[in-house]
Protein backbone atom coordinates (compact mmCIF):
# COMPACT_ATOMS: atom_id res chain seq x y z
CA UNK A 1 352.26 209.81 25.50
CA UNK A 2 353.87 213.31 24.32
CA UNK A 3 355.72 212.98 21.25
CA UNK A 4 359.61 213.33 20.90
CA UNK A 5 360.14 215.22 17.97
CA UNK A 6 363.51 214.94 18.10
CA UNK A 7 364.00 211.61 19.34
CA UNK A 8 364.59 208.37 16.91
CA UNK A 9 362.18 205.19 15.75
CA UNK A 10 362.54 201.67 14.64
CA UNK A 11 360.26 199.77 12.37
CA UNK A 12 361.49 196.10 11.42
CA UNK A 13 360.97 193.86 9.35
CA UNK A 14 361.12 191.63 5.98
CA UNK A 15 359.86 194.41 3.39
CA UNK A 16 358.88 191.10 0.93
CA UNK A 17 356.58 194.77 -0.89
CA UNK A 18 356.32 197.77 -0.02
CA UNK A 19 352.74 198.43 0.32
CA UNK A 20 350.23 201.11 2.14
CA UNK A 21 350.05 199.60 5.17
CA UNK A 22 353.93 200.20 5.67
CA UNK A 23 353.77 203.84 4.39
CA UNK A 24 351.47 204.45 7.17
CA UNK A 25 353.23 202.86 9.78
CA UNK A 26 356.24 205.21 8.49
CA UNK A 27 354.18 208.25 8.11
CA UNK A 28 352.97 207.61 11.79
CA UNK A 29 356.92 206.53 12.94
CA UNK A 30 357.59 211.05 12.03
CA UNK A 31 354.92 212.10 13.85
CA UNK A 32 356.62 210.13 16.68
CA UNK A 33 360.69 210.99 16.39
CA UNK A 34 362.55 213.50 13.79
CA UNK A 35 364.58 210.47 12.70
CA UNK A 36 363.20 206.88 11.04
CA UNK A 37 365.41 203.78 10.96
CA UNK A 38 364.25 200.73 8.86
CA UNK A 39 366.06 197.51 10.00
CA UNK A 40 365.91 195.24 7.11
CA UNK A 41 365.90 191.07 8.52
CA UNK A 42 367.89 189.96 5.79
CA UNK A 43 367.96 186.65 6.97
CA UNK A 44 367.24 183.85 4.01
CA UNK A 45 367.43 186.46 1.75
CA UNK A 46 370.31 186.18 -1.31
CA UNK A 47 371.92 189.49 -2.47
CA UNK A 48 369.36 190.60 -5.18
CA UNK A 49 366.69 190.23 -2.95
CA UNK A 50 368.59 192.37 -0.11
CA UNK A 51 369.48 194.94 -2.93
CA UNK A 52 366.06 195.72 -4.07
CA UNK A 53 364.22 196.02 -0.97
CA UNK A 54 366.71 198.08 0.42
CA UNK A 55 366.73 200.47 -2.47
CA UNK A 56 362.88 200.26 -2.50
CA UNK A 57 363.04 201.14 1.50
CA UNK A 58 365.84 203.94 1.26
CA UNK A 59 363.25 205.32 -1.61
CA UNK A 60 360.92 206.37 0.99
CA UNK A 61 360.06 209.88 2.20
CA UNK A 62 359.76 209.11 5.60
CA UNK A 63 362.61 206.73 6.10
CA UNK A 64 366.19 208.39 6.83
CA UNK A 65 368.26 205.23 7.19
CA UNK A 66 368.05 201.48 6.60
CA UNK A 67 370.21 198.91 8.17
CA UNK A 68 370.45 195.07 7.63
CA UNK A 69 370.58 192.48 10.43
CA UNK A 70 369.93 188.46 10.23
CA UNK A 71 367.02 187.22 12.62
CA UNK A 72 368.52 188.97 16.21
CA UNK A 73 366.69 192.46 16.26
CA UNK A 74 367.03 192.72 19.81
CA UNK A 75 371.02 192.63 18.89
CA UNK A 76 370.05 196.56 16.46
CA UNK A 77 367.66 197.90 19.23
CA UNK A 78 370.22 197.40 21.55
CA UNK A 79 373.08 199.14 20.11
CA UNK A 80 370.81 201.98 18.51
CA UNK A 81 368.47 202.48 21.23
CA UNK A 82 366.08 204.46 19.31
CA UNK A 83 363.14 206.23 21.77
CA UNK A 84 360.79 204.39 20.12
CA UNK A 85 360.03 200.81 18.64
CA UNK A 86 356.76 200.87 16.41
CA UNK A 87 355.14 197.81 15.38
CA UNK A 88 351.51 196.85 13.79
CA UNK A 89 348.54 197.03 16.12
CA UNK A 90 348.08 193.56 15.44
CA UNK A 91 351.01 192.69 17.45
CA UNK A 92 350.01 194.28 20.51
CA UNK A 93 348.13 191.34 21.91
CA UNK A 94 351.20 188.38 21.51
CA UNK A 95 354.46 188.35 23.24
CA UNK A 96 356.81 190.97 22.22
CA UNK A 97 360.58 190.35 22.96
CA UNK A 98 361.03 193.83 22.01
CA UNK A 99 359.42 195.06 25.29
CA UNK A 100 362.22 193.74 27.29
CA UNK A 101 364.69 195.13 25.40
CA UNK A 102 363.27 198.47 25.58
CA UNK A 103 362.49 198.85 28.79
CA UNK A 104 366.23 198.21 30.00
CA UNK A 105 367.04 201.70 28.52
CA UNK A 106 364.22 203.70 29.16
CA UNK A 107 362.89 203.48 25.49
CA UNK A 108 358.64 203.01 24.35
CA UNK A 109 357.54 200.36 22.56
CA UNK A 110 354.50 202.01 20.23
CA UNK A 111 352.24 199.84 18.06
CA UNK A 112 349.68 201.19 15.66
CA UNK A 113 348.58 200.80 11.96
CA UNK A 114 348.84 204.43 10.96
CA UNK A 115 346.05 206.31 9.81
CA UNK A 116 343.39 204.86 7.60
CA UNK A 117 341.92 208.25 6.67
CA UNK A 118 344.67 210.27 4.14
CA UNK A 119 345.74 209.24 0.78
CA UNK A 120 349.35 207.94 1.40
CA UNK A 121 350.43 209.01 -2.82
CA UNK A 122 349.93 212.30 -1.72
CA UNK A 123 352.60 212.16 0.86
CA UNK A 124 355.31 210.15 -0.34
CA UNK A 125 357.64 212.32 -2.06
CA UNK A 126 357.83 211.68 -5.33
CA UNK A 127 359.05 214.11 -7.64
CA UNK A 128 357.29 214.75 -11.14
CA UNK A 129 359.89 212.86 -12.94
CA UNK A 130 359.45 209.62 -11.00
CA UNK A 131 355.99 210.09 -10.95
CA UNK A 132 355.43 210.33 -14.80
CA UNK A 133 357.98 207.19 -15.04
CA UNK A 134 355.71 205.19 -12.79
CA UNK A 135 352.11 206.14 -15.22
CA UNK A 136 354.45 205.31 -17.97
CA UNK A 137 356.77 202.12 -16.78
CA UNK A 138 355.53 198.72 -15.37
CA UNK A 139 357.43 198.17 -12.24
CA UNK A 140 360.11 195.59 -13.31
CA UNK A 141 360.63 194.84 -9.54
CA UNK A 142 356.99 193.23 -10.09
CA UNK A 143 357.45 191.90 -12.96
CA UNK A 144 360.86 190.00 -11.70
CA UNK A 145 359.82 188.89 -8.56
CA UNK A 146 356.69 187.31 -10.21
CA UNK A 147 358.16 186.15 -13.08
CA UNK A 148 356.01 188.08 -15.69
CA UNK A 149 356.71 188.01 -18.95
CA UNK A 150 355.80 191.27 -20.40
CA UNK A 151 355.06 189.65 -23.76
CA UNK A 152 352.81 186.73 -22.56
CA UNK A 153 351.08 189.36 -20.65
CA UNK A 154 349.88 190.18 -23.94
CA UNK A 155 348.99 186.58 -25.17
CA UNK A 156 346.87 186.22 -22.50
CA UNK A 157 345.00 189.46 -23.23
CA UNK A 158 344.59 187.77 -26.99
CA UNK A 159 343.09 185.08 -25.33
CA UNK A 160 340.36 187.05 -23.76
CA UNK A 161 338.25 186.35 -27.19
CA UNK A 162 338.17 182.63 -26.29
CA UNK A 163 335.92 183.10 -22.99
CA UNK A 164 332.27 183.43 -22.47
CA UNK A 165 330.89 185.68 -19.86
CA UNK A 166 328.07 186.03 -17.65
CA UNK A 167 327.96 189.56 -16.20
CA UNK A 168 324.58 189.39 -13.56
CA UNK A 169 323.96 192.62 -10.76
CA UNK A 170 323.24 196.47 -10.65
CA UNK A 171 322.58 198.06 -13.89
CA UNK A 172 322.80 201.81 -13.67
CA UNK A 173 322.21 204.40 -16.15
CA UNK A 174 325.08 207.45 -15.16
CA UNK A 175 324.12 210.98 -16.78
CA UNK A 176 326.49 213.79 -16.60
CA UNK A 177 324.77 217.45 -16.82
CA UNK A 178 327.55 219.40 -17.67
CA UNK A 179 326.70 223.10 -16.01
CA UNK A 180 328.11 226.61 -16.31
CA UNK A 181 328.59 229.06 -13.17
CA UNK A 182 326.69 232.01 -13.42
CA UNK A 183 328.28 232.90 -9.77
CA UNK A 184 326.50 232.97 -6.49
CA UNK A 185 323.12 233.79 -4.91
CA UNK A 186 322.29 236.58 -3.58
CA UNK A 187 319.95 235.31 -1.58
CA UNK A 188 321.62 232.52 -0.24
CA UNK A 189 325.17 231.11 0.28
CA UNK A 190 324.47 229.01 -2.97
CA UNK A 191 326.06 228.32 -6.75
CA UNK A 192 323.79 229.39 -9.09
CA UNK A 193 324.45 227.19 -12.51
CA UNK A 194 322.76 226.58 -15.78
CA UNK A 195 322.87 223.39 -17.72
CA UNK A 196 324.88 223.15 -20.87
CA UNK A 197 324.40 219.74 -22.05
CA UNK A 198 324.26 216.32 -20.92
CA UNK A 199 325.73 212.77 -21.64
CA UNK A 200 324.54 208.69 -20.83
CA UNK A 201 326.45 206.15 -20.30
CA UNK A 202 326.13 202.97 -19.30
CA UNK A 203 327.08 202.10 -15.54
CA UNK A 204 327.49 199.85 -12.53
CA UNK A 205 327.04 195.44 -13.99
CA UNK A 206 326.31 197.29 -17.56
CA UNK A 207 329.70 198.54 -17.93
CA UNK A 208 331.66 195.56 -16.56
CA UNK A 209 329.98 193.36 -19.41
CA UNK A 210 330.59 196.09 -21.87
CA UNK A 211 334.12 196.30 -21.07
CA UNK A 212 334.34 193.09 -21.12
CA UNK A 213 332.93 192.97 -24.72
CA UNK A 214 335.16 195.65 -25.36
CA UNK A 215 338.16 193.50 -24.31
CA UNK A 216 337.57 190.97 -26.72
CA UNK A 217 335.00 188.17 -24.95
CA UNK A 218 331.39 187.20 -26.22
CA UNK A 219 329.19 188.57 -23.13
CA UNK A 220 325.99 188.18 -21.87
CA UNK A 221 323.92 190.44 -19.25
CA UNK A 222 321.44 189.35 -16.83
CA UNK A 223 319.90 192.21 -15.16
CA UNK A 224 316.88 194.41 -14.14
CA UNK A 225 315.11 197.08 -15.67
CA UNK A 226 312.24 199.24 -14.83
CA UNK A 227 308.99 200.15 -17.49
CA UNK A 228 310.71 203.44 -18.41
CA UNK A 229 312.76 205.59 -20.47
CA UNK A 230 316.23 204.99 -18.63
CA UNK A 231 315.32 201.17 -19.31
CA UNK A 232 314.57 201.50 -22.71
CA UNK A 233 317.79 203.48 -23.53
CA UNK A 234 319.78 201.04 -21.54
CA UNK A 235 318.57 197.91 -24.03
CA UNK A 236 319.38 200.04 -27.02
CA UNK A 237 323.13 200.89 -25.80
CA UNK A 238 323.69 197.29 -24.59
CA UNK A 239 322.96 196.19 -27.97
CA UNK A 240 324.98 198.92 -29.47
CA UNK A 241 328.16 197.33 -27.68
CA UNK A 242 327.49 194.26 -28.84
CA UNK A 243 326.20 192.74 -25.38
CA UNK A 244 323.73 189.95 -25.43
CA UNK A 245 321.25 191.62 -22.44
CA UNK A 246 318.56 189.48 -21.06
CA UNK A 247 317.04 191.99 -19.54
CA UNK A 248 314.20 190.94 -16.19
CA UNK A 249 311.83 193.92 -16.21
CA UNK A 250 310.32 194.85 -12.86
CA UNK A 251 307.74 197.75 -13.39
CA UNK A 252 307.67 198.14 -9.32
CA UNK A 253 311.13 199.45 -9.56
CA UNK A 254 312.98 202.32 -11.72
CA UNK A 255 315.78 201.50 -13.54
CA UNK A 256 318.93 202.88 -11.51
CA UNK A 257 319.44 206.55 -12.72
CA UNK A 258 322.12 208.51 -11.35
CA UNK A 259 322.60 212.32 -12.08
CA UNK A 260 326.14 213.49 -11.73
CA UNK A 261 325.88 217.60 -12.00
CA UNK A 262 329.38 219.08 -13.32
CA UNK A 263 331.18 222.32 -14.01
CA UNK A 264 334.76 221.46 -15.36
CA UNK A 265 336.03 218.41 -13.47
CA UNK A 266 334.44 219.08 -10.26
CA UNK A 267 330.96 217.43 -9.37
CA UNK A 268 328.81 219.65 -7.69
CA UNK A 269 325.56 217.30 -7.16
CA UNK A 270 324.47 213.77 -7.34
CA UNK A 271 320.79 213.07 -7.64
CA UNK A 272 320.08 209.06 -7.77
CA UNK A 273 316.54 207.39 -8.64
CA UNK A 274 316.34 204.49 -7.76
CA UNK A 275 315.09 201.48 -5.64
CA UNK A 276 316.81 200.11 -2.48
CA UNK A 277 314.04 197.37 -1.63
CA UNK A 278 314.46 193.11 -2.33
CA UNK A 279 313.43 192.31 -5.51
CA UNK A 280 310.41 190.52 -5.25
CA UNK A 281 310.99 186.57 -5.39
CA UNK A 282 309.50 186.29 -8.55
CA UNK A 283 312.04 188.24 -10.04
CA UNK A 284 314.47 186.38 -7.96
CA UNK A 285 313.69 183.39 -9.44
CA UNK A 286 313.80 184.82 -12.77
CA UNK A 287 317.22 185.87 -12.78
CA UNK A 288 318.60 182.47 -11.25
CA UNK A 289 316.57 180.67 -13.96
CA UNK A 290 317.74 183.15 -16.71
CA UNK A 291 321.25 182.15 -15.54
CA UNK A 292 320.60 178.47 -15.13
CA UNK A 293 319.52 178.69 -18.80
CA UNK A 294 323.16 179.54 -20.25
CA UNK A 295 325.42 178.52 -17.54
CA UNK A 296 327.09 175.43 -19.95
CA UNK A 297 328.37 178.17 -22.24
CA UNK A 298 330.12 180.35 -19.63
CA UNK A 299 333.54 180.30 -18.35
CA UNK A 300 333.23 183.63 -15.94
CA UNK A 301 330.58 184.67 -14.10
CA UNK A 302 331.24 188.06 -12.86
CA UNK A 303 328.40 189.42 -9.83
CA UNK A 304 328.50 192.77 -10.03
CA UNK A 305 326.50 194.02 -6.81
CA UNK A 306 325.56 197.82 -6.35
CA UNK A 307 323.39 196.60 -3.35
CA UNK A 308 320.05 198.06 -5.00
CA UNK A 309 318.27 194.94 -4.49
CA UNK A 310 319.51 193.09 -7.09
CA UNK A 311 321.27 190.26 -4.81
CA UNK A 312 320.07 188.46 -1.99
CA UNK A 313 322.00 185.98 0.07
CA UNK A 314 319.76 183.45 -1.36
CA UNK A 315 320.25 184.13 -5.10
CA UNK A 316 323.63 184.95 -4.42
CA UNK A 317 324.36 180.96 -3.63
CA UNK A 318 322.55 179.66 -5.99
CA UNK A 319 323.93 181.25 -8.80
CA UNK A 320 327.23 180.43 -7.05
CA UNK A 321 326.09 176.81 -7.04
CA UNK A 322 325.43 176.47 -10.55
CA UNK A 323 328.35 178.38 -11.24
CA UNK A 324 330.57 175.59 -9.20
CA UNK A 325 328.79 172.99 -10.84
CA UNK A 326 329.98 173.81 -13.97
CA UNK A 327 332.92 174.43 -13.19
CA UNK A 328 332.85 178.34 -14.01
CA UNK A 329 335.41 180.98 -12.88
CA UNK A 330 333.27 183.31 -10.34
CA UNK A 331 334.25 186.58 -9.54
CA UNK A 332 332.14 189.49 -7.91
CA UNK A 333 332.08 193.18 -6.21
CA UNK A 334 329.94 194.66 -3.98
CA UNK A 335 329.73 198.07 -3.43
CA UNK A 336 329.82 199.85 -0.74
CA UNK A 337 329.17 203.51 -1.40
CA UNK A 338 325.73 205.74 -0.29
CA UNK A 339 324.57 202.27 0.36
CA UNK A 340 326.02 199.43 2.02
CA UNK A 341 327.19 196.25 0.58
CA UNK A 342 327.57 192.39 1.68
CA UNK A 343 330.77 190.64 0.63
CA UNK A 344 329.85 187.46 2.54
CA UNK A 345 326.53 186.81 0.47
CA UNK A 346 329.47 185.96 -2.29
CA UNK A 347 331.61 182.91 -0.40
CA UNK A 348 333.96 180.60 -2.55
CA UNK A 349 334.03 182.92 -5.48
CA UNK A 350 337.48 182.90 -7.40
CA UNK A 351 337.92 186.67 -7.33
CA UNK A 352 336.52 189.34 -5.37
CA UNK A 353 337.82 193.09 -5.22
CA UNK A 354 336.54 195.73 -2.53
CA UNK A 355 337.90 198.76 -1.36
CA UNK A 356 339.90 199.20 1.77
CA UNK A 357 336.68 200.45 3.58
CA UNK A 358 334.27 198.01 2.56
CA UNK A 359 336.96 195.31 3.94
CA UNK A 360 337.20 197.36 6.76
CA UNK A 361 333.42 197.63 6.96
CA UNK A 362 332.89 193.90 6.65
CA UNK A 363 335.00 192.76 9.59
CA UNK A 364 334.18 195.91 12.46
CA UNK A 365 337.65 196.45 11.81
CA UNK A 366 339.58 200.13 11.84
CA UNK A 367 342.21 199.44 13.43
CA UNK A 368 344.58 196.76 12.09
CA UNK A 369 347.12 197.10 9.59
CA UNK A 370 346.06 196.24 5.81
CA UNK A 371 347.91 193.02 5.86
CA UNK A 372 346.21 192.02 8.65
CA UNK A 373 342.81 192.94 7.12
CA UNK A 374 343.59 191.41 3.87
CA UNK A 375 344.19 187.68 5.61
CA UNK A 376 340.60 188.13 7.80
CA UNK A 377 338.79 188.80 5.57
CA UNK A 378 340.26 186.00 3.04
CA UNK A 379 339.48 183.39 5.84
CA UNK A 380 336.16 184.92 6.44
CA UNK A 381 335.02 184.77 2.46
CA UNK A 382 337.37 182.21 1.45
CA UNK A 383 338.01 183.49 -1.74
CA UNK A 384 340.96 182.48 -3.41
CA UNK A 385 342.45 185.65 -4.81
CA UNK A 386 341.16 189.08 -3.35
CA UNK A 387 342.48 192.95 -4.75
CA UNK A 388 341.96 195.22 -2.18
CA UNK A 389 341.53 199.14 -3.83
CA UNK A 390 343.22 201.34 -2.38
CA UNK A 391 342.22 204.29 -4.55
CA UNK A 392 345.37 206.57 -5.65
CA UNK A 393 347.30 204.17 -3.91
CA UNK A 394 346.65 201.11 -6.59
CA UNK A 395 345.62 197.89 -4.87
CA UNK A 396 346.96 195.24 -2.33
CA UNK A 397 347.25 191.46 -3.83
CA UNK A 398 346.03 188.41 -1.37
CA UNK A 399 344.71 185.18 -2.36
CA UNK A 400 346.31 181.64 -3.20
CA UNK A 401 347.90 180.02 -6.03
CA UNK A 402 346.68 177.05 -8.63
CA UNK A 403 347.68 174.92 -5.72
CA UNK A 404 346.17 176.15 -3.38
CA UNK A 405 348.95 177.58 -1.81
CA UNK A 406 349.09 180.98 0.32
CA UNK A 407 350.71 183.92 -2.08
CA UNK A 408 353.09 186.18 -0.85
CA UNK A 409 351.26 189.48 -0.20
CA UNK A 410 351.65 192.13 -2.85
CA UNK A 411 350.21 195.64 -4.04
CA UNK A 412 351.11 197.48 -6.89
CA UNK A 413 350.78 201.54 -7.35
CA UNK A 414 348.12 203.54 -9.59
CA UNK A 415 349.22 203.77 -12.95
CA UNK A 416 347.67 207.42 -13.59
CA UNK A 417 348.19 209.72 -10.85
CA UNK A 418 346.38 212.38 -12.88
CA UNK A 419 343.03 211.33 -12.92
CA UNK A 420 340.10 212.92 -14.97
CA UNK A 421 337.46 210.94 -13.46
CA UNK A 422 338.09 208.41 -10.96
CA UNK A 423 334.20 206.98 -11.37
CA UNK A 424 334.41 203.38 -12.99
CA UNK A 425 337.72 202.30 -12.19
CA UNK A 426 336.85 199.59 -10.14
CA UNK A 427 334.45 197.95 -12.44
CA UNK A 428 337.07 198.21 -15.28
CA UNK A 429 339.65 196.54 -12.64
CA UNK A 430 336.82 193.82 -11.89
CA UNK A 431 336.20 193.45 -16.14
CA UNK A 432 339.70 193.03 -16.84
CA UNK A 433 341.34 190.83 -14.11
CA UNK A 434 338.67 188.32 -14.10
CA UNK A 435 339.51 188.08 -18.14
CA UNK A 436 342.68 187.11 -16.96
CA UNK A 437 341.80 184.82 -14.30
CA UNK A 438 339.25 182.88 -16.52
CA UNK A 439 342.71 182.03 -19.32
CA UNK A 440 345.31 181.95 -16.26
CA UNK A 441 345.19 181.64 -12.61
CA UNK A 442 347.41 184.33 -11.52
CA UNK A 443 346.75 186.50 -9.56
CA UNK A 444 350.06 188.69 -10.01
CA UNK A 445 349.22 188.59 -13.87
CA UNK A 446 345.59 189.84 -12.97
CA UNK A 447 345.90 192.62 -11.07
CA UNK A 448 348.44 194.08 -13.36
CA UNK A 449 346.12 193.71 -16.18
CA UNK A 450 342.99 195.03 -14.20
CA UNK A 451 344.95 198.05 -12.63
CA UNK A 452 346.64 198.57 -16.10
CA UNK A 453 342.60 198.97 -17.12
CA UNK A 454 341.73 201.34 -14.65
CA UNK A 455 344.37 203.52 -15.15
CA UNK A 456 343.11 203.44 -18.66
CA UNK A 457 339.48 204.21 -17.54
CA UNK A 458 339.92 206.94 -15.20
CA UNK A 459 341.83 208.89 -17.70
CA UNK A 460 338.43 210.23 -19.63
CA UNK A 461 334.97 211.42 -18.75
CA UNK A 462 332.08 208.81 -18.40
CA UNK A 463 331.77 205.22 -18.47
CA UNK A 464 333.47 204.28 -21.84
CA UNK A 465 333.81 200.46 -23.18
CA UNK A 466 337.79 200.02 -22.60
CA UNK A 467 339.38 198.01 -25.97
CA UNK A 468 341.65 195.18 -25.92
CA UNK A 469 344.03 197.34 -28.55
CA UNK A 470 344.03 199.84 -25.76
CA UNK A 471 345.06 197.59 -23.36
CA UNK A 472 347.44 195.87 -25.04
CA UNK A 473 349.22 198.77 -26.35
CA UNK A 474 349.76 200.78 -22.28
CA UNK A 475 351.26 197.22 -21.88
CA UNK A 476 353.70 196.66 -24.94
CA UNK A 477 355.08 200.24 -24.99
């Protein structure tokens, strides 16, 4: 198929949120035809609703025109007769009345889900203005179409010093040499650098309990650590942010050190000791028990998994089970990274948040279009509420309701599109939206506290305890 660069496209549809899925489709629809037209099915939709998504569409880059129509989009096609009709790849298996249509005047019907391997923020053309407004505004379109109240946004982060967490998984010790280049070798295509100083912090299920300390809740950490120095520092930082660690020591296995070489804000090595094997049973046991032990004075149990043995599938249910039985809000993460992680050892939890490529990873799926992806994988975890991270994009929403009921999908941007280091923000977003779960079931409410936390994390150097004062204030501004 050659493309017509000067021909025209259609893309239909409802537009309930604009998400990533859509900017790729539209991003794909140019490389296709000089000329994008979004038809808008406006049917059971009153005037507000039209207005906004309109507006929202006709804010797009890559769109040129949008036009409304009511249920017959055979009706548009035929009277614009674009080259090309572009639809999800998830279509391309059902009927499509479309193709009919089409093929009377010679036109294509195209489906595809875009690219999955560029960052759509950095095409959509934003100019600075807009772009500050959106690290500094909460979207009201959000916050009106979910009916959030700006100000009980902030009760509810109050209320985060009313729950008791579990935080169980990964604990990782992050050190950051900071270097200075001397220039280049002259023996070999190599930078030459000399270390400057260095920095600890606390990292991977350490981090997500002291955040959540640092948010306001009474926490207590179940983890590993190795006979050794990075172990013993770890115990004397957890107690320095006020987090109850009981810590399982395993002198087979280091404790998880990883060695981030900088000069300025660019990394220029990572050097990671640590231990991929199963924990021995033993140690499996222990950390079951140890949860077993103080599971009738928690409210959240948050699995952080950094798949360095920490979790099998078999300790992974039955701390699920005792969760359950208790009638404890579960949420977990696994990571997917130089190692690769196992969403499904974590079924029925109440929360769960990976990255568009570990969803991808877990299904054998490249292809389909994030909505798509976001359902599967739902019915193949059954989790009720899932955040999908998109990275610079923010995250896509997915899960069900207090009843049970199937949301309306959703997404919501980054709120700091200048970055200063990007590691952490996903165990911040895991902290501080299953706070919010554990006081309210709602899922809109949560994601817009936990991205409103990672936008707060990534904008220093290092794993840093995020406050509730902090939060509260990038909220009530």
């Amino acid at each position: 198929m050659s493309a017509k660069l000067s021909g025209t496209v259609f893309i239909s549809g409802k537009f309930a949120v604009i998400h990533s899925g859509h900017i790729r489709l539209f991003v794909f629809a140019k490389t296709l035809g000089s000329k994008l037209i979004v038809g808008l099915d406006a049917e059971g939709l009153d005037e507000s609703e039209i207005e906004w998504r309109v507006g929202f569409l006709k804010s797009q880059e890559f769109v040129d025109e949008v036009i409304i129509y009511k249920s017959d989009v055979a009706e548009i096609i035929l009277k614009l007769k674009p080259n090309y009709v572009l639809k999800g790849s998830e279509f391309a298996t059902q009927f499509n009345m479309e193709q009919e249509v089409v093929s009377n005047y010679g036109g294509e019907l195209v489906f595809s889900s875009g690219s999955t391997y560029f960052s759509e923020t950095d095409l959509l053309n934003k100019k600075n203005d807009l772009a500050l407004s959106v690290t500094k505004e909460l979207p009201k379109d959000y916050l009106k179409r979910n009916k959030i109240d700006v100000n009980k946004i902030a009760e509810q982060i109050s209320a985060f010093e009313k729950i008791r967490v579990c935080v169980i998984g990964d604990l990782i010790v992050d050190e950051y040499i900071n270097c200075h280049p001397l220039g280049m070798s002259r023996e070999e295509p190599t930078v030459v650098v000399t270390p400057i100083d260095s920095q600890k912090f606390l990292g991977g299920a350490g981090i997500v309990a002291a955040h959540t300390v640092g948010l306001g809740a009474k926490t207590t950490l179940i983890s590993i650590l190795g006979s050794d120095d990075a172990g013993s520092w770890s115990l004397k930082k957890a107690n320095e942010y006020g987090i109850t660690f009981q810590a399982i020591e395993d002198k087979k296995r280091p404790t998880t050190l990883k060695q981030r070489y900088r000069s300025g804000t660019h990394t220029l090595l990572k050097i990671s000791h640590l231990s991929q094997d199963e924990v021995a049973k033993e140690i499996q046991n222990k950390i079951v028990k140890a949860f077993e032990l103080v599971a009738q004075d928690v409210d959240l149990l948050i699995l952080s998994d950094f798949s360095y043995g920490t979790f099998t599938a078999s300790t992974a249910e039955s701390l699920i089970a005792i969760a359950k039985t208790h009638g404890i809000v579960i949420s977990a993460d696994s990571q997917t990274s130089s190692q690769l992680g196992n969403l499904t050892q974590f079924l029925n939890v109440d929360l769960i948040t990976p990255t568009e490529v570990e969803a991808r990873l877990e299904l054998k799926d490249q292809s389909s279009g994030l909505a798509i992806i976001a359902e599967k994988l739902r019915q193949k975890i059954l989790s009720r509420s899932m955040l999908i991270k998109l990275g610079a994009d923010g995250v896509l929403l997915h899960g069900t309701d207090s009843q049970g009921n199937v949301l309306t999908m959703d997404a919501l941007p980054s709120f700091n599109l200048n970055p200063v280091d990007t590691s952490g923000a996903g165990d911040s977003l895991l902290a501080a939206s299953s706070l919010a779960l554990a006081v309210e079931h709602n899922l809109p409410k949560a994601a817009l506290i936990g991205s409103l936390a990672a936008a707060i994390q990534i904008s220093r150097v290092g794993n840093v305890p995020i406050q509730r004062e902090q939060l509260t204030a990038i909220i009530m501004k």
